[in-house]
Protein backbone atom coordinates (compact mmCIF):
# COMPACT_ATOMS: atom_id res chain seq x y z
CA UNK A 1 115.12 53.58 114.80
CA UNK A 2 112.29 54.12 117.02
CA UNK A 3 113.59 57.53 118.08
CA UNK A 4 114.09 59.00 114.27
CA UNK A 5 110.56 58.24 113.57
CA UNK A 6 109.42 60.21 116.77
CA UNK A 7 111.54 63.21 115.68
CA UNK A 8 110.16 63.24 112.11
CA UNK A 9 106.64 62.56 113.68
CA UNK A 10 107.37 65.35 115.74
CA UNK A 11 109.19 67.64 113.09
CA UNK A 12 106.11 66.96 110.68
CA UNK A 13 103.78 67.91 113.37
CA UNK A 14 105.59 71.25 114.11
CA UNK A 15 105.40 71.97 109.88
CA UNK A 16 101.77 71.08 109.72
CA UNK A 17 101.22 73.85 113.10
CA UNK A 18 103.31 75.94 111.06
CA UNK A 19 101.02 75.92 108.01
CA UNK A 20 98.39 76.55 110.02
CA UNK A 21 99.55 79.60 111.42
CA UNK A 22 100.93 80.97 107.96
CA UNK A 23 97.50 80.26 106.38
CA UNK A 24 95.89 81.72 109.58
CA UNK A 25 98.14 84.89 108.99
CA UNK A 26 97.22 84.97 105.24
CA UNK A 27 93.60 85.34 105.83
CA UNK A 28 94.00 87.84 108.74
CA UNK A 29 96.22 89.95 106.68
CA UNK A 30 93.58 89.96 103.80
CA UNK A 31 91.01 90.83 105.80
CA UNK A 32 92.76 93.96 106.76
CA UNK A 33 93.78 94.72 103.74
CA UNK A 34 90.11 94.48 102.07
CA UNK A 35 88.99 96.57 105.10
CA UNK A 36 91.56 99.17 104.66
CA UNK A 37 90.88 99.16 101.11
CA UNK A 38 86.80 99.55 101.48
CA UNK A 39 86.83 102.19 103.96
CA UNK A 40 89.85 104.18 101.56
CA UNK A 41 87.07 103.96 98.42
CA UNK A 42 84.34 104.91 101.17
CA UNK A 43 86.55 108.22 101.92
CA UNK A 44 86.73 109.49 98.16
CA UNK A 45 83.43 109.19 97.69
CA UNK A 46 83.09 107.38 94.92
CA UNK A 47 79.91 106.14 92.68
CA UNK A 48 79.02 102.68 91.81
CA UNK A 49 78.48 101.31 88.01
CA UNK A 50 74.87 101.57 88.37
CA UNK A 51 74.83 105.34 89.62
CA UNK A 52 76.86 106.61 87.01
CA UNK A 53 74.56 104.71 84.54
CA UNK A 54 71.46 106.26 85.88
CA UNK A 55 72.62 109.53 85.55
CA UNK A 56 73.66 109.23 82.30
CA UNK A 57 70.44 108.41 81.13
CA UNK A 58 68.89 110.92 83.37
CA UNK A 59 71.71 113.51 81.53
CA UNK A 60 70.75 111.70 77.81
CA UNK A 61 66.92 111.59 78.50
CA UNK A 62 67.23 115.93 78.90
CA UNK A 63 69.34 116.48 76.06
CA UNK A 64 66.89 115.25 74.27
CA UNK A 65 63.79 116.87 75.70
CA UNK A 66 66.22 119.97 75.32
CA UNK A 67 66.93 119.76 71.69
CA UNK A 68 62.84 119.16 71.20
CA UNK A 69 61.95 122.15 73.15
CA UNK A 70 64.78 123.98 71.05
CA UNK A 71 62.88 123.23 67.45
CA UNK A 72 59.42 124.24 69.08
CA UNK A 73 60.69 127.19 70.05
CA UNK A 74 62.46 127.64 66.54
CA UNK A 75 58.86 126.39 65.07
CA UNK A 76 56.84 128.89 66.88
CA UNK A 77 59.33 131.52 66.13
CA UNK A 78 59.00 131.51 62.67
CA UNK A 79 55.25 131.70 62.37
């Protein structure tokens, strides 16, 4: 009896080292993966949420001063 608890002391140790290196694996494989996937996005050149909202209030903010200046210009014009 003595000897089947070794091996299944033994076999459980050997599953727990094997979880370790899976989990291990895991991790390093999503670090790669987020890495590859940052430096792909970095490539296209891409903008961020908060650009593209800055410019479109930079691109709202002159259609507006653009359709003012267009009604002076029609309010001058016909004096």
């Amino acid at each position: 009896m003595q000897t089947r608890g070794k091996v299944f002391d033994d076999l459980s140790q050997l599953m727990t080292n094997a979880m370790g290196v899976a989990q291990g694996a895991r991790e390093e494989a999503e670090t790669a993966m987020k890495g590859w996937v940052d430096r792909f996005l970095a490539d296209r050149d891409l903008v961020t949420r908060e650009e593209f909202e800055a410019v479109r209030a930079m691109a709202q903010k002159a259609r507006e001063e653009n359709e003012a200046l267009k009604a002076r210009i029609a309010a001058l014009e016909g004096k």
